[in-house]
Protein backbone atom coordinates (compact mmCIF):
# COMPACT_ATOMS: atom_id res chain seq x y z
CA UNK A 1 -55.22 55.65 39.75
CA UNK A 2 -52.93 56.40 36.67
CA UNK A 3 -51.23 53.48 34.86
CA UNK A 4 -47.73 53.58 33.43
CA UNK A 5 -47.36 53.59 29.55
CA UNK A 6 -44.85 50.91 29.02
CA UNK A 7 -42.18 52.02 26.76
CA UNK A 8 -42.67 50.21 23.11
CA UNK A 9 -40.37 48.05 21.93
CA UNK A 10 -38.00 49.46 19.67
CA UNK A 11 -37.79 48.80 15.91
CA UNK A 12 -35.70 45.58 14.42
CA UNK A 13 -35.21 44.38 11.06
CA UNK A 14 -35.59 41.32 10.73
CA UNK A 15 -32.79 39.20 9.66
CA UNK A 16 -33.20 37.11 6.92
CA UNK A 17 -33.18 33.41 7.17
CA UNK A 18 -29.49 31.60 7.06
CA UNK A 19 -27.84 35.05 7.24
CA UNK A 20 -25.30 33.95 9.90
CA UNK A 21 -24.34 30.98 8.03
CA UNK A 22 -23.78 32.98 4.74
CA UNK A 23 -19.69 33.47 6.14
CA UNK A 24 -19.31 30.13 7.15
CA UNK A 25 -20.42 28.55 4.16
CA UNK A 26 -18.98 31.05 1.62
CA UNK A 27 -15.43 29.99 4.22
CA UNK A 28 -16.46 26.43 3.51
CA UNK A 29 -16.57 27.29 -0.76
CA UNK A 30 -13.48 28.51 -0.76
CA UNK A 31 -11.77 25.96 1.39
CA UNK A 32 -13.57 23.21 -1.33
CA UNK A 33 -12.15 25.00 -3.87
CA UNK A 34 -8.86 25.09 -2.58
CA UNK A 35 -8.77 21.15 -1.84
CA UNK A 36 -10.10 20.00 -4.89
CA UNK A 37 -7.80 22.18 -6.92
CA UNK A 38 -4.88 20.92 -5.10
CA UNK A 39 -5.91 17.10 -5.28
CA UNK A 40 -6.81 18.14 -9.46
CA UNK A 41 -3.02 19.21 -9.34
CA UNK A 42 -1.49 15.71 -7.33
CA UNK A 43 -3.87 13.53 -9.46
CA UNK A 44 -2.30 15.06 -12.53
CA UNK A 45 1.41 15.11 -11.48
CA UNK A 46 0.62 11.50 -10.58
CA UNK A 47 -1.38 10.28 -13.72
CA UNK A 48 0.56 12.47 -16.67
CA UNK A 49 3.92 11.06 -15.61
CA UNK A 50 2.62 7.15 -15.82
CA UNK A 51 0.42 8.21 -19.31
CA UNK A 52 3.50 9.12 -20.71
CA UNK A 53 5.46 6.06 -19.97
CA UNK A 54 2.76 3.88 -21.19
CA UNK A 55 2.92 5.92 -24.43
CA UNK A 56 6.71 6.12 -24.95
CA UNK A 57 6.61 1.96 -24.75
CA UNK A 58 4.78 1.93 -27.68
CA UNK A 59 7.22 4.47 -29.89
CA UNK A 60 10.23 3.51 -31.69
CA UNK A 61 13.74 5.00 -30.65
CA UNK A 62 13.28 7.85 -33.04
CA UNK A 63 9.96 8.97 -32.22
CA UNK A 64 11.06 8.99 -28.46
CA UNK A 65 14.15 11.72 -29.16
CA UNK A 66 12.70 13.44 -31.99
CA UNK A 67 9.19 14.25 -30.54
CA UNK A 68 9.16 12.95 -26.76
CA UNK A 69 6.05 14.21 -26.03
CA UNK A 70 4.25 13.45 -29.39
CA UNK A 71 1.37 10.26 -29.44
CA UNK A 72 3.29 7.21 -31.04
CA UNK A 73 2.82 6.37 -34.64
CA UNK A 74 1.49 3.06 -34.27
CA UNK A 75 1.73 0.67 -31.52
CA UNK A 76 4.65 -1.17 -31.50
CA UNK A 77 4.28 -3.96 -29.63
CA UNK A 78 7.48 -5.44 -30.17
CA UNK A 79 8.64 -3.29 -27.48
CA UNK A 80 7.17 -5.19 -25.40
CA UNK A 81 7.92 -8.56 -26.65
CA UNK A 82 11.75 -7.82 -26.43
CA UNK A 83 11.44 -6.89 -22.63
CA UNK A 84 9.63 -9.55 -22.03
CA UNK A 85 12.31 -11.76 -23.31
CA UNK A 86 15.26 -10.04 -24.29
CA UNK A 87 15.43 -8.26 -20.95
CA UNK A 88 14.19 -11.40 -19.01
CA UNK A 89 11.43 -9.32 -17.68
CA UNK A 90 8.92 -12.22 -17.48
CA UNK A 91 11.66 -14.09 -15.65
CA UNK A 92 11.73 -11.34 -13.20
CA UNK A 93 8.51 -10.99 -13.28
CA UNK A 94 7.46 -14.32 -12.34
CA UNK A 95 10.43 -14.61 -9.52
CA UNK A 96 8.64 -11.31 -7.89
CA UNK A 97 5.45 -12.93 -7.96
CA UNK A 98 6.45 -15.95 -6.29
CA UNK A 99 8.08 -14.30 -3.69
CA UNK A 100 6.00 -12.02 -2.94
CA UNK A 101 3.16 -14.05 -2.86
CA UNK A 102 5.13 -15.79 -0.22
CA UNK A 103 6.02 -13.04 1.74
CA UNK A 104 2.44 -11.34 2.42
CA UNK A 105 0.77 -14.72 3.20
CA UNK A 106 3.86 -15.35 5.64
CA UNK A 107 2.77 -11.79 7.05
CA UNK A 108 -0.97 -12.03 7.30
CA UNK A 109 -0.80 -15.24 8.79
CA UNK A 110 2.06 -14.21 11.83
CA UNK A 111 0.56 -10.71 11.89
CA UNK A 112 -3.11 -11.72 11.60
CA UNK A 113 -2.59 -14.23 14.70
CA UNK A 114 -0.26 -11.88 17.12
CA UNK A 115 -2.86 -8.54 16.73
CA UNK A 116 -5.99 -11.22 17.59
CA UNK A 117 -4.05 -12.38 21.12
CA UNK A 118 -2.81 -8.83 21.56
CA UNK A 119 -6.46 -7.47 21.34
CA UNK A 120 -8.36 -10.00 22.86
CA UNK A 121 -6.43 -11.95 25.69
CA UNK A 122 -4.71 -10.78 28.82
CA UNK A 123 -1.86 -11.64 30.28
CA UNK A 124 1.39 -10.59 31.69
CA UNK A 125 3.55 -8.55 29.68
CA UNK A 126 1.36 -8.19 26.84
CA UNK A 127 1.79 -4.43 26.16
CA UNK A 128 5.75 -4.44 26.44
CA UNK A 129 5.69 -7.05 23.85
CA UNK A 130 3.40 -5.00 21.51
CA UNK A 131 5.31 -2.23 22.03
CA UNK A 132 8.44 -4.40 20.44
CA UNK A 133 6.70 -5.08 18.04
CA UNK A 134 5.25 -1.37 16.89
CA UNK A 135 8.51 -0.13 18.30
CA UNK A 136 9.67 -1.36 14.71
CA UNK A 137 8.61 1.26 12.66
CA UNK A 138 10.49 3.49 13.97
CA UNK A 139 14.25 1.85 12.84
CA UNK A 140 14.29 2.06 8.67
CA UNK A 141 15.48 -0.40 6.57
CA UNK A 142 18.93 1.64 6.14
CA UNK A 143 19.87 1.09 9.97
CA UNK A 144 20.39 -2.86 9.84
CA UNK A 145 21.77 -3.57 6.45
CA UNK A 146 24.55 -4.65 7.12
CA UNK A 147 23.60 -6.93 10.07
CA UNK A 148 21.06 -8.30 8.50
CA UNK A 149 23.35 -9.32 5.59
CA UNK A 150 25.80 -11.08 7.28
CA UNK A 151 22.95 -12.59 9.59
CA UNK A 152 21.42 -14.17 6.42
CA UNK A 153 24.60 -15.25 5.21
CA UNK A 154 25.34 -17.20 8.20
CA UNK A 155 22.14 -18.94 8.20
CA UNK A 156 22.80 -20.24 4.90
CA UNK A 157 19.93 -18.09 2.76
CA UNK A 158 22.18 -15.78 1.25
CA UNK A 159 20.82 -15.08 -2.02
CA UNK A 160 17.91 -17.52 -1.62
CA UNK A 161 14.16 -16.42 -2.49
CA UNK A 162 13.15 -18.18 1.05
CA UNK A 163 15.48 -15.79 2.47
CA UNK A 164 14.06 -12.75 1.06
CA UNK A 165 10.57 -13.83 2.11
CA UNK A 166 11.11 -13.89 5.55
CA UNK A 167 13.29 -10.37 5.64
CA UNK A 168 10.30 -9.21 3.69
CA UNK A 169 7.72 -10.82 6.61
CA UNK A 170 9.58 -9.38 9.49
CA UNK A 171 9.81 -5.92 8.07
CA UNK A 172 6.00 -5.77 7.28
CA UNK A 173 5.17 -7.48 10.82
CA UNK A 174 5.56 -3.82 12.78
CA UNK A 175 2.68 -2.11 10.82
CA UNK A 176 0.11 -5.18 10.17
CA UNK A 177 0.44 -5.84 13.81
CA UNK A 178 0.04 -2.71 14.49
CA UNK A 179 -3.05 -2.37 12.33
CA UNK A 180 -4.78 -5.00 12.82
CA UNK A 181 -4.61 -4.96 16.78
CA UNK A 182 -7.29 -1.69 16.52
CA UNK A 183 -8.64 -3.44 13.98
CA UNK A 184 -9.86 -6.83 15.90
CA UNK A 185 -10.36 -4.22 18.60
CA UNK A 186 -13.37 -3.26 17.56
CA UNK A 187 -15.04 -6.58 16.53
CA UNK A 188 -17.65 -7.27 19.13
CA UNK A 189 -17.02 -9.78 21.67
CA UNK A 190 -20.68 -11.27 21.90
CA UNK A 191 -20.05 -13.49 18.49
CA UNK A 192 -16.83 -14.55 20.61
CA UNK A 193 -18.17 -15.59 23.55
CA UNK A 194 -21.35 -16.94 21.90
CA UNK A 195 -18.94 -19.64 19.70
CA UNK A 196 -16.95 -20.17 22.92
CA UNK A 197 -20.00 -21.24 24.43
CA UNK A 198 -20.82 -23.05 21.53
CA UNK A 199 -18.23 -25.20 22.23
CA UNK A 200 -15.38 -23.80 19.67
CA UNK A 201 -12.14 -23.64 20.66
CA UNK A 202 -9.62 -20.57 20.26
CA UNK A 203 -7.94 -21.75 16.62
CA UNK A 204 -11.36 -22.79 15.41
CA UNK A 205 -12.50 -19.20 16.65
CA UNK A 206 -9.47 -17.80 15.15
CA UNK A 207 -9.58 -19.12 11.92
CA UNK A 208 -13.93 -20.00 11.69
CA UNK A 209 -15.44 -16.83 13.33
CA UNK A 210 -12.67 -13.61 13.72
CA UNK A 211 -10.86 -14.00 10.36
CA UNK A 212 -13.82 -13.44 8.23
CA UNK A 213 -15.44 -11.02 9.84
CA UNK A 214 -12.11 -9.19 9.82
CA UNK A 215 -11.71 -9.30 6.10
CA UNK A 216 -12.11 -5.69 5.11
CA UNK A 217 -8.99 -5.25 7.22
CA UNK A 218 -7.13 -8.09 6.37
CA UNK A 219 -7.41 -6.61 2.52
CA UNK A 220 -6.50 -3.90 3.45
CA UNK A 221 -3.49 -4.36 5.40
CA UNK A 222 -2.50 -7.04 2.32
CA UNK A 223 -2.88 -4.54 -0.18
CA UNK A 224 -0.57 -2.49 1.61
CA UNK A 225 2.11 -5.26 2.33
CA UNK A 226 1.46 -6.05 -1.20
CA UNK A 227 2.53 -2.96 -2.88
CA UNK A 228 5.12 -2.70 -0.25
CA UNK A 229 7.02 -5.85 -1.28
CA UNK A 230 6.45 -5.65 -4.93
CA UNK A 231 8.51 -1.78 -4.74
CA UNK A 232 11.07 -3.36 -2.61
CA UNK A 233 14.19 -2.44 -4.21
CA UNK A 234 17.14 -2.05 -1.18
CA UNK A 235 16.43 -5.54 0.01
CA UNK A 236 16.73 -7.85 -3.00
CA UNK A 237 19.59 -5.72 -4.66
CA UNK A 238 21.79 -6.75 -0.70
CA UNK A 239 20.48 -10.07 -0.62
CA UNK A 240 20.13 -11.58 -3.76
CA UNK A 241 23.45 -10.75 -5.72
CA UNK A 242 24.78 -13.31 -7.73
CA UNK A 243 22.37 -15.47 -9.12
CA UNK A 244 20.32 -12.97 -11.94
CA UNK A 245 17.92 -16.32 -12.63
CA UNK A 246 16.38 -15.72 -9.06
CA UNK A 247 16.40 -12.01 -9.19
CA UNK A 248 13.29 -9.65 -8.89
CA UNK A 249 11.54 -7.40 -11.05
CA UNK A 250 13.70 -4.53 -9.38
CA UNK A 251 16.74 -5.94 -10.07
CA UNK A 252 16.22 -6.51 -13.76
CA UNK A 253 14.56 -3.22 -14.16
CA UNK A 254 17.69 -1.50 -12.45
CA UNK A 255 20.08 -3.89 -14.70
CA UNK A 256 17.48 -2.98 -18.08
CA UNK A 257 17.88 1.00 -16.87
CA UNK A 258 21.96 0.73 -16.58
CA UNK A 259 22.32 -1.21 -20.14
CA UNK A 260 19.39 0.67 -22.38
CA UNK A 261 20.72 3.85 -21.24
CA UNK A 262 24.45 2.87 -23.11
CA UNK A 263 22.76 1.05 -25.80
CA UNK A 264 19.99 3.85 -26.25
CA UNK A 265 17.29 1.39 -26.40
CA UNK A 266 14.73 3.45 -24.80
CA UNK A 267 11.39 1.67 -26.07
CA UNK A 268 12.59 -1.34 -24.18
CA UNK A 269 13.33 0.42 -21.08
CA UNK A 270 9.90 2.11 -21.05
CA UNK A 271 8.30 -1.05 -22.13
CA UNK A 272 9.89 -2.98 -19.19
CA UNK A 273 8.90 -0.01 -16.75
CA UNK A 274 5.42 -0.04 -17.85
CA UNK A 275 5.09 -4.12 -17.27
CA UNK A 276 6.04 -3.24 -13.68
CA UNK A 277 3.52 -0.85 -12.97
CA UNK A 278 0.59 -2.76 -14.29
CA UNK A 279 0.24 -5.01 -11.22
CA UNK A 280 0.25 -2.21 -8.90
CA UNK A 281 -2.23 -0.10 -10.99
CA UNK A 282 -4.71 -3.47 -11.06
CA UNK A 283 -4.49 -4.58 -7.55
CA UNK A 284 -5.36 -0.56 -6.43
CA UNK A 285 -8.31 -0.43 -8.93
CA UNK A 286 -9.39 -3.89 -8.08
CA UNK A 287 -9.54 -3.51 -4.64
CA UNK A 288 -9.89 0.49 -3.79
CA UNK A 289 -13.01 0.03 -2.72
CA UNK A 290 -11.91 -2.83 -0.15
CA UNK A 291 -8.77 -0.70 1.01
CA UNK A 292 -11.78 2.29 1.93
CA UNK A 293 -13.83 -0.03 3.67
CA UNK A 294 -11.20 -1.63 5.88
CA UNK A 295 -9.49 2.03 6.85
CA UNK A 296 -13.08 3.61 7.94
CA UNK A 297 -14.77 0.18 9.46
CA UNK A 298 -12.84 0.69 12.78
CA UNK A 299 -14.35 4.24 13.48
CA UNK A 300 -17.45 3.70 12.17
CA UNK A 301 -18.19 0.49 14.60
């Protein structure tokens, strides 16, 4: 009885370990290096235009014209002194504080409240009336100007700062309402039902138990509303004519640009522009970390 030789196996070379990767990751490299350079680019068309304003508020007249892009002498800090009060800056300033202060605590507390029953109750009706409320982010600001001004005349707040608050409020209501409805969304129920059967009623479990364990989102959202309200320009320059003592920092930067542009007082100008931007630069380093944490804690729940 013969056997059959079995054919041998024919020759491989053996491939070396991570070779199929080597494309996707030298793909990957390049797609890094394409990012990064493109967010090097943004960050420096973002940062160069601000570190030149905060610059120019510290040169004279002259030095601005004659060498615009040259480091200032010395500091002048008189610049800032007369747009501070010579410009009524501080005035302005302090006006946009208080009504914006006013405006996002109006809007956390009404948006806050109607994403908490829109994410945890039931009842009849509930998503057409969420859908109103998203459905406002779709109409700009542009669309009901002119309504809205003659609607706030008639109710008598026609160049009032409680007037401008709650235009501010309901324009901001759309996207914290939207936001925080996913947000209280994914809050587990168990700590819910656990107070309820604690004996805690819905405000005390509104106010005692969801609010603070939504706080990364609630900063979040008021950061937002925050930085939305203190940019606001349209709104206070239709509502709040007359008066300049109860205008806001927009106005009296817009009224600061118009005049320093005739008189050539340029230091001023950038002085007063610079003043503007500092709460908005402190409130996003202050609280980047909290904005991060409140956009990523819905997915990672």
């Amino acid at each position: 009885m013969t056997t059959l030789d079995k054919p041998a196996p024919a020759a491989t070379t053996p491939t070396p370990a991570g070779g199929r990767d080597r494309p996707l990751r030298r793909d990957l490299g390049v797609a890094n290096v394409f990012s990064h350079g493109f967010l090097l680019i943004w960050g420096l068309l973002t940062v160069l235009p601000l570190l030149w304003m905060f610059l120019s508020s510290f040169k004279t007249n002259g030095e601005i014209l004659a060498d615009p892009w040259g480091l200032p002498g010395a500091l002048h800090w008189d610049n800032w002194a007369r747009a501070w009060t010579g410009a009524h800056i501080g005035r302005y300033f302090l006006n946009s504080l208080v009504v914006v202060a006013g405006s996002v605590s109006l809007t956390m507390l009404m948006g806050a409240t109607a994403a908490y029953v829109f994410a945890r109750y039931e009842f009849r009706g509930r998503q057409f009336v969420y859908y109103l409320f998203v459905g406002g982010l779709m109409f700009p600001v542009f669309l009901a100007l002119v309504p809205l001004f003659f609607v706030v005349r008639n109710a008598g707040l026609f160049g009032t700062w409680i007037g401008l608050i709650l235009v501010y409020a309901a324009y901001s209501l759309p996207f914290t309402v939207f936001f925080l409805t996913a947000f209280f969304r994914t809050l587990p129920t168990s700590v819910a039902e656990a107070a309820m059967v604690d004996g805690c009623g819905h405000f005390r479990l509104f106010f005692r138990v969801m609010l603070p364990m939504a706080r990364p989102g609630l900063i979040s959202v008021a950061i937002f509303n925050f930085l939305s309200h203190w940019n606001q320009f349209l709104l206070p320059q239709v509502l709040m004519q007359g008066d300049e003592s109860k205008w806001v920092l927009a106005q009296g930067l817009f009224a600061l640009s118009v005049s320093q542009g005739y008189a050539g007082d340029y230091a001023r100008l950038f002085a007063g522009l610079s003043i503007a931007v500092l709460p908005v630069l402190a409130v996003y380093v202050g609280f980047q970390r909290q904005v991060q944490t409140g956009l990523t804690a819905g997915q990672l729940k």
